[in-house]
N, C-alpha and C. Protein backbone atom coordinates (compact mmCIF):
# COMPACT_ATOMS: atom_id res chain seq x y z
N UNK A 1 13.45 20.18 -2.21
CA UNK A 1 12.86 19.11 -3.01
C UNK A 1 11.96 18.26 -2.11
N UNK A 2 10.76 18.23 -2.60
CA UNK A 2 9.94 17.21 -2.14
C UNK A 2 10.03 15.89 -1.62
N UNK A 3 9.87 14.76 -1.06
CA UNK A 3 9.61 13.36 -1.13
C UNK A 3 8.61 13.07 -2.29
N UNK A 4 8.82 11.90 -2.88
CA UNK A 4 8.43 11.37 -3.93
C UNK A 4 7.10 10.50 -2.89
N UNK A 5 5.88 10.92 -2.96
CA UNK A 5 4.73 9.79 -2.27
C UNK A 5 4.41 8.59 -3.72
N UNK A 6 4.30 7.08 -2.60
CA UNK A 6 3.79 6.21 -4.01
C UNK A 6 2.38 5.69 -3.27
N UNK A 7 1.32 5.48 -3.92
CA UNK A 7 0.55 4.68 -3.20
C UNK A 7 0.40 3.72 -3.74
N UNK A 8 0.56 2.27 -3.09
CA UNK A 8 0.76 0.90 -3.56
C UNK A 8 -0.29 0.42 -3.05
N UNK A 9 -0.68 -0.53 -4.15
CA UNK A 9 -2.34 -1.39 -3.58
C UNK A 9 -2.40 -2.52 -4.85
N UNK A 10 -2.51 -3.16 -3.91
CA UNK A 10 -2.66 -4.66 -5.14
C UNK A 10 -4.80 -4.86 -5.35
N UNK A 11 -4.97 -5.24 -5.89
CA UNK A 11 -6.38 -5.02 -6.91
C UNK A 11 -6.68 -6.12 -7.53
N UNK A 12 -8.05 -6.78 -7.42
CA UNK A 12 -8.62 -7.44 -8.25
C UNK A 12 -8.99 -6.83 -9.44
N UNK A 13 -9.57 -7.53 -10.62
CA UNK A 13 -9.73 -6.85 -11.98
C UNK A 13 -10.91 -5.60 -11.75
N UNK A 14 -11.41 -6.26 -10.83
CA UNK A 14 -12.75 -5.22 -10.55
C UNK A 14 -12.71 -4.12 -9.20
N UNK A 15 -11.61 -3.96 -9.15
CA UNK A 15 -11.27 -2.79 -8.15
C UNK A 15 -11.59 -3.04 -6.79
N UNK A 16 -11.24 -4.39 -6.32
CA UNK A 16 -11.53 -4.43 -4.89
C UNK A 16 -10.15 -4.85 -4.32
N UNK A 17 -9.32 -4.49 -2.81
CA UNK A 17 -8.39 -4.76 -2.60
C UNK A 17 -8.23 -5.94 -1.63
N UNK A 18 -9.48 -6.86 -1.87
CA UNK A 18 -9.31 -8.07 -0.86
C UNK A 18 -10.57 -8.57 -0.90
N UNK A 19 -10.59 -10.12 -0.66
CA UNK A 19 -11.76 -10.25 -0.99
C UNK A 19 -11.99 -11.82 0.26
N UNK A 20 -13.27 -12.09 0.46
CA UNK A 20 -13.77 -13.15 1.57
C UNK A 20 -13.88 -14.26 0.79
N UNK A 21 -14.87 -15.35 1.54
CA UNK A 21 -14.99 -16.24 0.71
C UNK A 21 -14.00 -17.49 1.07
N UNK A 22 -13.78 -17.95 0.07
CA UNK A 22 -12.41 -18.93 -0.02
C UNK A 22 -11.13 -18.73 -0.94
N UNK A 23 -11.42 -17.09 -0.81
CA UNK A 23 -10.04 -16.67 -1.92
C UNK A 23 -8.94 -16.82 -0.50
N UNK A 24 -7.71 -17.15 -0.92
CA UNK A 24 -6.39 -17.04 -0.48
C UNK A 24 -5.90 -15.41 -0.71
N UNK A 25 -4.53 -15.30 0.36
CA UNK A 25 -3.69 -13.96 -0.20
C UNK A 25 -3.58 -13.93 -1.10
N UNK A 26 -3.31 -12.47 -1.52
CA UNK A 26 -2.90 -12.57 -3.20
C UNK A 26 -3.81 -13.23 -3.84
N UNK A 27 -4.95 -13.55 -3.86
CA UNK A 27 -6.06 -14.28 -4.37
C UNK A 27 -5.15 -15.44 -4.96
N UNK A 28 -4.84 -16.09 -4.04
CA UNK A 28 -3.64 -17.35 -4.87
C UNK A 28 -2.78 -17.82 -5.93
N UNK A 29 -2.81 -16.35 -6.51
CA UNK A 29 -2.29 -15.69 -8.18
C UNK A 29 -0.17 -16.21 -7.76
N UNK A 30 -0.06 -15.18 -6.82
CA UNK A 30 1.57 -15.13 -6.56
C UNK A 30 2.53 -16.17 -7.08
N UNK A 31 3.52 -15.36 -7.76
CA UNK A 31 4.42 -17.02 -8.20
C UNK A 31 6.04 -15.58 -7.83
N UNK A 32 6.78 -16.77 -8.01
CA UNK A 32 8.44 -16.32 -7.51
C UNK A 32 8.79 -14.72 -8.11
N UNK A 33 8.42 -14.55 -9.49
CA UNK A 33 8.59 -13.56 -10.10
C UNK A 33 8.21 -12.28 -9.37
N UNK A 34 6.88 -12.57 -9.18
CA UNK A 34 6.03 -11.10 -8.15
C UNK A 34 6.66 -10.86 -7.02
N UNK A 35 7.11 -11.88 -5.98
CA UNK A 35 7.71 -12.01 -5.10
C UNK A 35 8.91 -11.37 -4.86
N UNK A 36 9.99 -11.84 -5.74
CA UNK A 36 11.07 -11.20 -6.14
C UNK A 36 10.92 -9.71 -6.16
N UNK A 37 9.97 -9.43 -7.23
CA UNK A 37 10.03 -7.92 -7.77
C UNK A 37 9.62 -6.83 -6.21
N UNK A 38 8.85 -7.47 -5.31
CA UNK A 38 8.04 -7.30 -4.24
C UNK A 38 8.96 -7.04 -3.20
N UNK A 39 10.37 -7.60 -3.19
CA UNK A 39 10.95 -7.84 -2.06
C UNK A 39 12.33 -6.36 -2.53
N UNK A 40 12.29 -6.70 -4.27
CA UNK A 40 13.50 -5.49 -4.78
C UNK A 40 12.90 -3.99 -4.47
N UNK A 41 11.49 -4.01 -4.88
CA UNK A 41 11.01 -2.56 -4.58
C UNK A 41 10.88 -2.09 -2.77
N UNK A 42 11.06 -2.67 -2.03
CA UNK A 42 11.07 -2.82 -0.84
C UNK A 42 12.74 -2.85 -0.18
N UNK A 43 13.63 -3.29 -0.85
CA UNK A 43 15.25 -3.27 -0.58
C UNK A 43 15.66 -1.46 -0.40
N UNK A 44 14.85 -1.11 -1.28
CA UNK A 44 15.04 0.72 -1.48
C UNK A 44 15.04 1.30 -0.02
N UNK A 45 15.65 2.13 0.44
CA UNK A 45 15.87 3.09 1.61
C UNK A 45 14.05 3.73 1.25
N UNK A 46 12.80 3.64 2.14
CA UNK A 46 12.10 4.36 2.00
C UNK A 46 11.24 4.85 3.58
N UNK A 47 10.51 5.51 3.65
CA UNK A 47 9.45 5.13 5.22
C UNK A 47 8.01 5.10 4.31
N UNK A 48 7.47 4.06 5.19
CA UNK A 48 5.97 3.77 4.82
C UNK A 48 5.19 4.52 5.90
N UNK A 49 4.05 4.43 5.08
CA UNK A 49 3.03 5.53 5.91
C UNK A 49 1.79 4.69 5.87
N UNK A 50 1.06 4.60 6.29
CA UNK A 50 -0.54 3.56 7.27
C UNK A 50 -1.40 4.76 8.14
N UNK A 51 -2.43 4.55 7.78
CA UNK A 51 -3.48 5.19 8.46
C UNK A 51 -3.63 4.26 9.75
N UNK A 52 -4.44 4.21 10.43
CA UNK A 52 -4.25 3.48 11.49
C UNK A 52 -5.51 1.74 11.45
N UNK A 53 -6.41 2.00 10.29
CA UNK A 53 -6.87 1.00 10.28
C UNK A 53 -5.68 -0.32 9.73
N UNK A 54 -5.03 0.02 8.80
CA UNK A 54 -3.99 -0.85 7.56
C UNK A 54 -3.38 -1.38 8.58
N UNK A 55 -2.86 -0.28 9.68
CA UNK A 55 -1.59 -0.92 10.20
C UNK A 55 -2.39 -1.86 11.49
N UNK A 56 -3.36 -1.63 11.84
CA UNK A 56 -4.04 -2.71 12.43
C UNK A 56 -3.89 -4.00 12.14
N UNK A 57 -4.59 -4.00 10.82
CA UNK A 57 -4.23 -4.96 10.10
C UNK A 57 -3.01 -5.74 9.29
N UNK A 58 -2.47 -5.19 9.61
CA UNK A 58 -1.14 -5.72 9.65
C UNK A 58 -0.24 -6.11 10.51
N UNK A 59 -0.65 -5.26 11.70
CA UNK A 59 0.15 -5.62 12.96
C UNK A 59 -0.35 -7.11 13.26
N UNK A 60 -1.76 -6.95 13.16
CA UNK A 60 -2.71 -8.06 13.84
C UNK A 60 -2.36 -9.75 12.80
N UNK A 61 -1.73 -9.41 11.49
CA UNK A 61 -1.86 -10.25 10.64
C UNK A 61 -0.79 -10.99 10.78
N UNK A 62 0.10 -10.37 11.15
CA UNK A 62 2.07 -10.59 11.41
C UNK A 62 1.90 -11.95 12.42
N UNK A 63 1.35 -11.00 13.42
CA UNK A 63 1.10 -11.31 15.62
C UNK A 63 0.42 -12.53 14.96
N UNK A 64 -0.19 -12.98 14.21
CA UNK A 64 -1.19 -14.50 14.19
C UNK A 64 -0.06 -15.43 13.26
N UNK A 65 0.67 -15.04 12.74
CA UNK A 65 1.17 -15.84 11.26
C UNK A 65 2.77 -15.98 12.50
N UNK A 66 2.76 -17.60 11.38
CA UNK A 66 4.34 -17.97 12.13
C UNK A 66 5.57 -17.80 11.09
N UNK A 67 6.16 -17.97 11.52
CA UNK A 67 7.74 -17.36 10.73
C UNK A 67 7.36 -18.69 8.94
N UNK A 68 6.78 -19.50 9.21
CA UNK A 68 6.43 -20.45 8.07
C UNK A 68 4.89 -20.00 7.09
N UNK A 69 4.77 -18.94 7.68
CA UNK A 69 3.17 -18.84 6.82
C UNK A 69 3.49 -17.98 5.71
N UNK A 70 2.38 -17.92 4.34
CA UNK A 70 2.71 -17.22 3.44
C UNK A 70 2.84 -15.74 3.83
N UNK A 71 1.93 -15.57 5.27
CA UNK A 71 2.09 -13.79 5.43
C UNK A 71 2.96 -13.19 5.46
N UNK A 72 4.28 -14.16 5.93
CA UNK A 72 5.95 -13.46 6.44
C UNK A 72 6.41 -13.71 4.79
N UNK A 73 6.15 -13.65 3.79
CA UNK A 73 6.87 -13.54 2.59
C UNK A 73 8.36 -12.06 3.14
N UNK A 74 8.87 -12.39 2.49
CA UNK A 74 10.62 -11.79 2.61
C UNK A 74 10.15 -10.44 2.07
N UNK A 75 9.44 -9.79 1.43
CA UNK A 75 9.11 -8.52 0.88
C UNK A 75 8.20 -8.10 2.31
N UNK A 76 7.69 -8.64 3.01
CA UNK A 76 6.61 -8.22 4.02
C UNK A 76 7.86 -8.17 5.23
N UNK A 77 8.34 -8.96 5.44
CA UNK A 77 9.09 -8.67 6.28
C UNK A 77 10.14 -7.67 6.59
N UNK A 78 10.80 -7.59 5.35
CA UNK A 78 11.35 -6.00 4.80
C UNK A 78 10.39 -5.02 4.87
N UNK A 79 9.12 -5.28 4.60
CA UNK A 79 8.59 -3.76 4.93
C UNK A 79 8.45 -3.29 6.38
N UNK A 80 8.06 -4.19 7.05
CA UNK A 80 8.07 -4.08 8.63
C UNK A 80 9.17 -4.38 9.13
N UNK A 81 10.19 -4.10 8.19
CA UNK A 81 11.69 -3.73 9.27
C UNK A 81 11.95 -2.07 8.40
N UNK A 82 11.41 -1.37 7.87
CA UNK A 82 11.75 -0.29 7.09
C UNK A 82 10.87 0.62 8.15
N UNK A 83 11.45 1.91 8.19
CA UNK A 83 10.74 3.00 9.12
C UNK A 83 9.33 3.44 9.14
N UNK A 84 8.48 3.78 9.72
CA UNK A 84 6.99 4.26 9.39
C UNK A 84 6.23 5.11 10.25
N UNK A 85 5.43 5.72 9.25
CA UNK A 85 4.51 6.39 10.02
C UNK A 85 2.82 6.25 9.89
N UNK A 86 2.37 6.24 10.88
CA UNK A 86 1.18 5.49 11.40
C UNK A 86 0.24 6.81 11.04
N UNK A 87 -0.49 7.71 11.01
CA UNK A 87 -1.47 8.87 11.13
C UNK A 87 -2.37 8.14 11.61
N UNK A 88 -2.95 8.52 12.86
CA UNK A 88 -4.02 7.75 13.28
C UNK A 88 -3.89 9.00 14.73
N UNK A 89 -5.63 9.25 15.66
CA UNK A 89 -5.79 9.60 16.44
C UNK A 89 -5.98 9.02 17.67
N UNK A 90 -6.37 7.84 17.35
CA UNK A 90 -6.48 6.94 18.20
C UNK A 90 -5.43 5.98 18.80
N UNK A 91 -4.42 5.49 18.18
CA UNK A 91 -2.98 5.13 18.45
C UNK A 91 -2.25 5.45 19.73
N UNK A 92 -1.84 5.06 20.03
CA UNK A 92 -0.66 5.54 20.86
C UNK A 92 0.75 4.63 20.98
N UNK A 93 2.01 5.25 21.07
CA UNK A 93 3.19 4.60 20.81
C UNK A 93 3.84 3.61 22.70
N UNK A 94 4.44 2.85 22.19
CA UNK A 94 4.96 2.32 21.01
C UNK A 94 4.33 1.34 20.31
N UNK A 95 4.67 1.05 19.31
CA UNK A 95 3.42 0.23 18.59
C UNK A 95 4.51 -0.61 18.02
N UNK A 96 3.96 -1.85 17.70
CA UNK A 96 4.45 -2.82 17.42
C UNK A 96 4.75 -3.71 15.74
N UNK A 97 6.03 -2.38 16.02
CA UNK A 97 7.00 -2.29 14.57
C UNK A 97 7.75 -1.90 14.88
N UNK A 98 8.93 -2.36 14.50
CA UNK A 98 10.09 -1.88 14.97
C UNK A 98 10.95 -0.18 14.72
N UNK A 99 10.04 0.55 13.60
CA UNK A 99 10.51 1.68 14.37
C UNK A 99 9.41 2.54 13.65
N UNK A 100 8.34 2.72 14.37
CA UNK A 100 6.84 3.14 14.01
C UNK A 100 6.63 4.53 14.64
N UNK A 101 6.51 5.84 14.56
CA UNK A 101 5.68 6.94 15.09
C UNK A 101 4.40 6.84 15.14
N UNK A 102 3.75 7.24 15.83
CA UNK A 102 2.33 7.99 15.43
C UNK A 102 2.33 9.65 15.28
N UNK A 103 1.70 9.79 14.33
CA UNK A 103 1.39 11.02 14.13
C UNK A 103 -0.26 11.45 13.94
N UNK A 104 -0.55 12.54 14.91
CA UNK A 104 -1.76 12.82 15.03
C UNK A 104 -2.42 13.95 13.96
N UNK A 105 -2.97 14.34 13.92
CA UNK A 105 -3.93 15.09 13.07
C UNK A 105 -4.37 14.68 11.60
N UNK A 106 -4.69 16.06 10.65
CA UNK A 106 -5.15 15.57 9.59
C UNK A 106 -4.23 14.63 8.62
N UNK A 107 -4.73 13.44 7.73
CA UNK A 107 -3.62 12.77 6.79
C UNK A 107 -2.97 13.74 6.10
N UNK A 108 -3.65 14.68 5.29
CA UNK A 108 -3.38 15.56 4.25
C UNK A 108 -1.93 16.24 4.79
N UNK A 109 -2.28 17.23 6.01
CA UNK A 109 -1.23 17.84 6.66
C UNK A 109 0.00 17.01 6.90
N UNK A 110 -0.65 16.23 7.65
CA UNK A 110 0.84 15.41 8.34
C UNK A 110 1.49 14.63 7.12
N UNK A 111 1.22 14.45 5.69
CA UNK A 111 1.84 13.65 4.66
C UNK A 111 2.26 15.20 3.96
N UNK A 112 1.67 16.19 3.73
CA UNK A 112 2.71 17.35 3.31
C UNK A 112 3.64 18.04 4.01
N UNK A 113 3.82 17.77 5.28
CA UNK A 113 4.50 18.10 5.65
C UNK A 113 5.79 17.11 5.99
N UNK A 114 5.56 15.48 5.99
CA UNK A 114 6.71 14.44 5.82
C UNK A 114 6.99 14.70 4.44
N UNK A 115 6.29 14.88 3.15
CA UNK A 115 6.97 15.23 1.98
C UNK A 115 8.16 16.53 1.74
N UNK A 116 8.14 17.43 2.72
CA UNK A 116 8.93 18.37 2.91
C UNK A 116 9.87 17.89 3.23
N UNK A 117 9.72 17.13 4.72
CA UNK A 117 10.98 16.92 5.87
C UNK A 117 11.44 15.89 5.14
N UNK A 118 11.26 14.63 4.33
CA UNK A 118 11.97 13.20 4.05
C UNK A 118 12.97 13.47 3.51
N UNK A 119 13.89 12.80 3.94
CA UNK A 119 15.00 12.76 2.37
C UNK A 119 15.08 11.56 1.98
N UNK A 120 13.65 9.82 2.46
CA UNK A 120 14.03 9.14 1.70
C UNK A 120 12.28 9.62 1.00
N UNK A 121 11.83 8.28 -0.18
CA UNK A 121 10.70 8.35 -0.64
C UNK A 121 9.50 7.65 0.44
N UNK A 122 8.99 8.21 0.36
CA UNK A 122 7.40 7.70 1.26
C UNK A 122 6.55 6.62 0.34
N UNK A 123 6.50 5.55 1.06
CA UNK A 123 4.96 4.79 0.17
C UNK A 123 4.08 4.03 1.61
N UNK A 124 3.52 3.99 0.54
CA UNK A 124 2.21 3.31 1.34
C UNK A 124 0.86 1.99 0.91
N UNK A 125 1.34 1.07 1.22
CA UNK A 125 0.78 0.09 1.09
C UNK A 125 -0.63 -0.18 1.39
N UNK A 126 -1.57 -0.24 0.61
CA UNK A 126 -3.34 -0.29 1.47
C UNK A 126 -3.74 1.17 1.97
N UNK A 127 -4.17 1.06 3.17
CA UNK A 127 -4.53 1.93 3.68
C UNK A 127 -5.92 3.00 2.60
N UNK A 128 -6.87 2.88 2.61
CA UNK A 128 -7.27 2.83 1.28
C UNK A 128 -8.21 3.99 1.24
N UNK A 129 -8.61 4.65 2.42
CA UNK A 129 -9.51 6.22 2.69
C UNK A 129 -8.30 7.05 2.82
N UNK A 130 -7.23 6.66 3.20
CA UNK A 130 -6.29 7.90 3.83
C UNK A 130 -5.93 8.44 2.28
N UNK A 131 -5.43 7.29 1.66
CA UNK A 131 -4.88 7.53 0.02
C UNK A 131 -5.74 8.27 -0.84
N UNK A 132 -6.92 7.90 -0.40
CA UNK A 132 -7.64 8.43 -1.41
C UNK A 132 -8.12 9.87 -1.12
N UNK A 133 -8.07 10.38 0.26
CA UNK A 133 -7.65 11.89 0.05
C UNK A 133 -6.30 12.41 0.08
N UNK A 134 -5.42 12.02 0.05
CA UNK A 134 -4.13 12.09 -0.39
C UNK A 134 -4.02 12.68 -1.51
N UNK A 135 -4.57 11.89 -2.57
CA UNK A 135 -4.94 11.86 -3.99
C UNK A 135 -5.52 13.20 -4.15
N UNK A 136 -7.00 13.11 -3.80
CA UNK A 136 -7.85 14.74 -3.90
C UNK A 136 -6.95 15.36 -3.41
N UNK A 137 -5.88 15.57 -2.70
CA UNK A 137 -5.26 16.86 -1.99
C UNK A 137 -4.19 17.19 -3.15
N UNK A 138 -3.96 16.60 -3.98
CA UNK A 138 -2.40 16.01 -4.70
C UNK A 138 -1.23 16.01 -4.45
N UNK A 139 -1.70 15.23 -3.26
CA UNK A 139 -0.21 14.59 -2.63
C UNK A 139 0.39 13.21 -3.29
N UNK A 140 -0.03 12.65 -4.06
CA UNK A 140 0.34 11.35 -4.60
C UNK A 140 1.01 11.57 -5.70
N UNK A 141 2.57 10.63 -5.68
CA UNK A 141 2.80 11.08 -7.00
C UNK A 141 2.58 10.12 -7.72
N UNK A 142 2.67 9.04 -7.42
CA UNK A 142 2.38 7.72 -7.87
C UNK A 142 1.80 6.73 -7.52
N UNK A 143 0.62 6.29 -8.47
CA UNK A 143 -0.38 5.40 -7.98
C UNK A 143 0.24 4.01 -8.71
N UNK A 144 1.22 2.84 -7.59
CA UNK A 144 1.06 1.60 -8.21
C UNK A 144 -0.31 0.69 -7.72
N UNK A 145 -0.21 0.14 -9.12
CA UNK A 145 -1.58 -0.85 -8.97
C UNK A 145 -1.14 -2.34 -9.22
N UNK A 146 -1.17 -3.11 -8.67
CA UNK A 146 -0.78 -4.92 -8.74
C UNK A 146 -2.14 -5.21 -9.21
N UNK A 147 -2.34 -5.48 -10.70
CA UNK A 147 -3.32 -6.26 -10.71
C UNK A 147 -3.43 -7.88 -10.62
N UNK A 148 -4.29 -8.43 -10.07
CA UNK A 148 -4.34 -9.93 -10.02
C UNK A 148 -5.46 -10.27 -11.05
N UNK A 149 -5.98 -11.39 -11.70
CA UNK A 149 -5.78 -11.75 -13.09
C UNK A 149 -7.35 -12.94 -12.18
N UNK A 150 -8.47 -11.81 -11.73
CA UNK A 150 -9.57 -12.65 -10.74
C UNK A 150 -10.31 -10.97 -10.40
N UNK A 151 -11.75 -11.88 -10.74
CA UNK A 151 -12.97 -10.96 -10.63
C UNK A 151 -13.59 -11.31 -9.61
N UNK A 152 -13.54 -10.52 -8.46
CA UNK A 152 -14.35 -10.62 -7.30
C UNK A 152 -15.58 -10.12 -6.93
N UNK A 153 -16.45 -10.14 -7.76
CA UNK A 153 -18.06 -9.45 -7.76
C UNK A 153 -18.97 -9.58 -6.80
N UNK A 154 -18.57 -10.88 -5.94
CA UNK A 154 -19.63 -11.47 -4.97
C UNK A 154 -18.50 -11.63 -3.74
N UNK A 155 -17.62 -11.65 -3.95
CA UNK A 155 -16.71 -12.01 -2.41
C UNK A 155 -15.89 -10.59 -2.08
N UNK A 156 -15.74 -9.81 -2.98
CA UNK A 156 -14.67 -8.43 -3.11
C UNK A 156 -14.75 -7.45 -1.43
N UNK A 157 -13.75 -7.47 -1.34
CA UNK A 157 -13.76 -6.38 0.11
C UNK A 157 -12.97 -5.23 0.02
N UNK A 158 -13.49 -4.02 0.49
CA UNK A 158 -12.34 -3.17 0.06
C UNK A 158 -11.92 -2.39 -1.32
N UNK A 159 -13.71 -1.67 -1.72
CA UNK A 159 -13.13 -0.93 -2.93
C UNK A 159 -12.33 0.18 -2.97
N UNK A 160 -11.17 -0.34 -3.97
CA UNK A 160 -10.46 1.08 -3.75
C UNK A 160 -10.11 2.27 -4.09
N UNK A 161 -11.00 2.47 -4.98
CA UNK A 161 -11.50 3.98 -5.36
C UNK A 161 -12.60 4.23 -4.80
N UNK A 162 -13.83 3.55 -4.74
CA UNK A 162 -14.96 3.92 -4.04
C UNK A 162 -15.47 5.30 -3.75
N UNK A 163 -15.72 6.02 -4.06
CA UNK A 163 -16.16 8.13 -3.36
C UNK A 163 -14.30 8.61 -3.94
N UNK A 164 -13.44 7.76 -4.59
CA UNK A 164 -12.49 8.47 -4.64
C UNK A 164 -12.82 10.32 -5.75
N UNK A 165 -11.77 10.74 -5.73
CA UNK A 165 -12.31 12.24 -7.21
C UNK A 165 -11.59 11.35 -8.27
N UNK A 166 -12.44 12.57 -9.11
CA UNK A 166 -12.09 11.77 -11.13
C UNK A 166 -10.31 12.05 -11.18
N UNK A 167 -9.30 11.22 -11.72
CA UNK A 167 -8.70 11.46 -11.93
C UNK A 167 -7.78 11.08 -13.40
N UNK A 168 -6.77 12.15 -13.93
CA UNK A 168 -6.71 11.29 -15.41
C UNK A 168 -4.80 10.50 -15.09
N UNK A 169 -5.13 9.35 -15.43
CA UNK A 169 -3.80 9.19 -15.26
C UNK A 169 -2.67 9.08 -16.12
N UNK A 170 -1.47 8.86 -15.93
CA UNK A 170 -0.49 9.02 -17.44
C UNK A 170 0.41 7.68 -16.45
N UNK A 171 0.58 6.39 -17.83
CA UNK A 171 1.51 5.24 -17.68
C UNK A 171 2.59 5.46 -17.45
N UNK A 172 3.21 5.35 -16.28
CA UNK A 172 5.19 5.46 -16.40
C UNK A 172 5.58 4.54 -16.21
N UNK A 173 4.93 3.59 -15.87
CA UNK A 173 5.43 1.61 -16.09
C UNK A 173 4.49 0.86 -15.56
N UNK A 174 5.19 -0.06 -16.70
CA UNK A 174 4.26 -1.30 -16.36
C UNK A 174 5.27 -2.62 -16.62
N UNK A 175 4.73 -3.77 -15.96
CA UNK A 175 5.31 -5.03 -16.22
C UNK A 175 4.54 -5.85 -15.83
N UNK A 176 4.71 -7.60 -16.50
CA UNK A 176 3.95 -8.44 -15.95
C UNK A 176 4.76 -9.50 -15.53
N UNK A 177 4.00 -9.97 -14.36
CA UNK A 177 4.79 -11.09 -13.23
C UNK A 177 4.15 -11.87 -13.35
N UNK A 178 5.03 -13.39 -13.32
CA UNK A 178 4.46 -14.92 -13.66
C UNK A 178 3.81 -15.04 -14.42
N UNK A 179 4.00 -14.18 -15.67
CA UNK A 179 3.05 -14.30 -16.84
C UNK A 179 1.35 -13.78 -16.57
N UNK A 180 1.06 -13.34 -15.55
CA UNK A 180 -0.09 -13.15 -15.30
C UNK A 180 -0.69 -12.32 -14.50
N UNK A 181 -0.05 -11.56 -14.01
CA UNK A 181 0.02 -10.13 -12.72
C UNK A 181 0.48 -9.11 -13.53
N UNK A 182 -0.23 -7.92 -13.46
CA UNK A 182 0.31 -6.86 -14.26
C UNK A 182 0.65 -5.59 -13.54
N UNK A 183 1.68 -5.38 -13.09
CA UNK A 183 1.66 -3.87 -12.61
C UNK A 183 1.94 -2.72 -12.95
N UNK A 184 1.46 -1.85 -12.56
CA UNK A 184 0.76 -0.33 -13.32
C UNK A 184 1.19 0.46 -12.83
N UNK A 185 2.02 1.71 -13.39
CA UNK A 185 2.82 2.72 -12.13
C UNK A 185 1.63 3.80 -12.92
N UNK A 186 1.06 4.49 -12.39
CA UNK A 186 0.88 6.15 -13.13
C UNK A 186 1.57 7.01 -12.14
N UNK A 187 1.13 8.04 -12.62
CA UNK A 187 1.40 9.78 -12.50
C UNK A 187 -0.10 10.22 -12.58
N UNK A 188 -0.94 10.19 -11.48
CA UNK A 188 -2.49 10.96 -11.42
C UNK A 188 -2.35 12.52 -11.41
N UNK A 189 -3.37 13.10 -12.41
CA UNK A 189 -3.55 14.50 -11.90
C UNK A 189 -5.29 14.48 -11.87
N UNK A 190 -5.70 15.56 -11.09
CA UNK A 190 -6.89 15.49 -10.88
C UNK A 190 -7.90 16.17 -11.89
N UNK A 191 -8.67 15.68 -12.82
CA UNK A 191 -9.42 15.49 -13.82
C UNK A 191 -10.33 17.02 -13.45
C-alpha cells in the first residue's frame, strides 16, 4: 500500500500563495477556528516533504521570529517538530529541523519512491514547482486548498498553479473557518 501524498497550500481568491505590500500572514484573515483546525491536522503521525526553496523559507522565517510572534503559531511549530524530507540538490545535512533528510535527485522519483517506503502519510506545505510536477506525474492524492476571503491582483506572490497541467478535480471536503476561510480537499486526476 502506498502513502497517501497531500499537497497543502493556503491561496488568495485569485490563486496566489502570498502576497507583498502591506498584507500580513495569512493575509490577516486567521481567527482561533483555522488555527485550531491547523494545529489538529498537524497532531496526525505524518512526514512533510519541501523542495528546498519552501524549506528555506521557513527555516529562515522560524530563525527571525521569537517564541511571541504570529510565525510560531502551535500548528507551525508542530510541523517543524514532525519528520521531513527536504528534495533539494543543493542542501546539505544537517539542516535545521529537528529531524530533516535531504534527499537528492529528481522530486518525482524521490516522492514515489517515499510513497512506497512510508507507513505514515506524506504532506507538503507550499513548496509550489515541486507540487506541481508531483501533480503532472500523479503523485498527489490530495490537493488541500485554504482559501482566504482577499484578492491580491497587484501585491500577489507566488502563483500556484502557474505552467501547472489541466486537471479535473472531485470535492472530498470542505469546511469553513471563522466564518470566512474555506477549505477545499480534492482528489485531482489529470484532465
Amino acid at each position: 500500500m502506498t502513502a497517501t501524498y497531500t499537497f497543502d497550500v493556503f491561496s488568495s481568491l485569485d490563486g496566489y500563495g502570498a502576497a507583498g505590500g502591506d498584507w500580513t500572514g495569512y493575509w490577516g484573515k486567521q481567527g482561533p477556528e483555522l488555527l485550531g483546525h491547523r494545529l489538529g491536522l498537524y497532531d496526525a503521525e505524518q512526514r512533510m516533504v519541501f523542495g528546498a526553496h519552501t524549506y528555506r523559507a521557513f527555516a529562515s522565517m522560524l530563525a527571525e521570529s521569537t517564541a511571541d510572534s504570529e510565525v510560531r503559531d502551535p500548528w507551525v511549530t508542530r510541523m517543524r517538530n514532525l519528520p521531513a524530507t527536504v528534495v533539494s540538490s543543493t542542501l546539505k545535512e544537517p539542516l535545521d529541523w529537528l529531524d530533516a533528510t535531504v534527499e537528492r535527485g529528481d522530486a518525482v522519483d524521490v516522492i514515489a519512491r517515499l510513497k512506497e517506503e512510508s507507513e505514515v502519510p506524506l504532506r507538503s506545505h507550499g513548496s509550489l514547482s515541486m507540487n506541481r510536477a508531483l501533480l503532472a506525474a500523479g503523485l498527489v492524492d490530495r490537493v488541500q486548498v485554504t482559501l482566504f476571503p482577499v484578492i491580491t491582483g497587484r501585491t500577489g506572490l507566488d502563483p500556484i498553479f502557474r505552467g501547472a497541467a489541466d486537471f479535473d478535480l472531485e470535492l472530498i471536503e470542505n469546511r469553513t473557518l471563522d466564518g470566512h476561510i474555506q477549505e477545499l480537499v480534492y482528489r485531482p486526476t489529470l484532465h
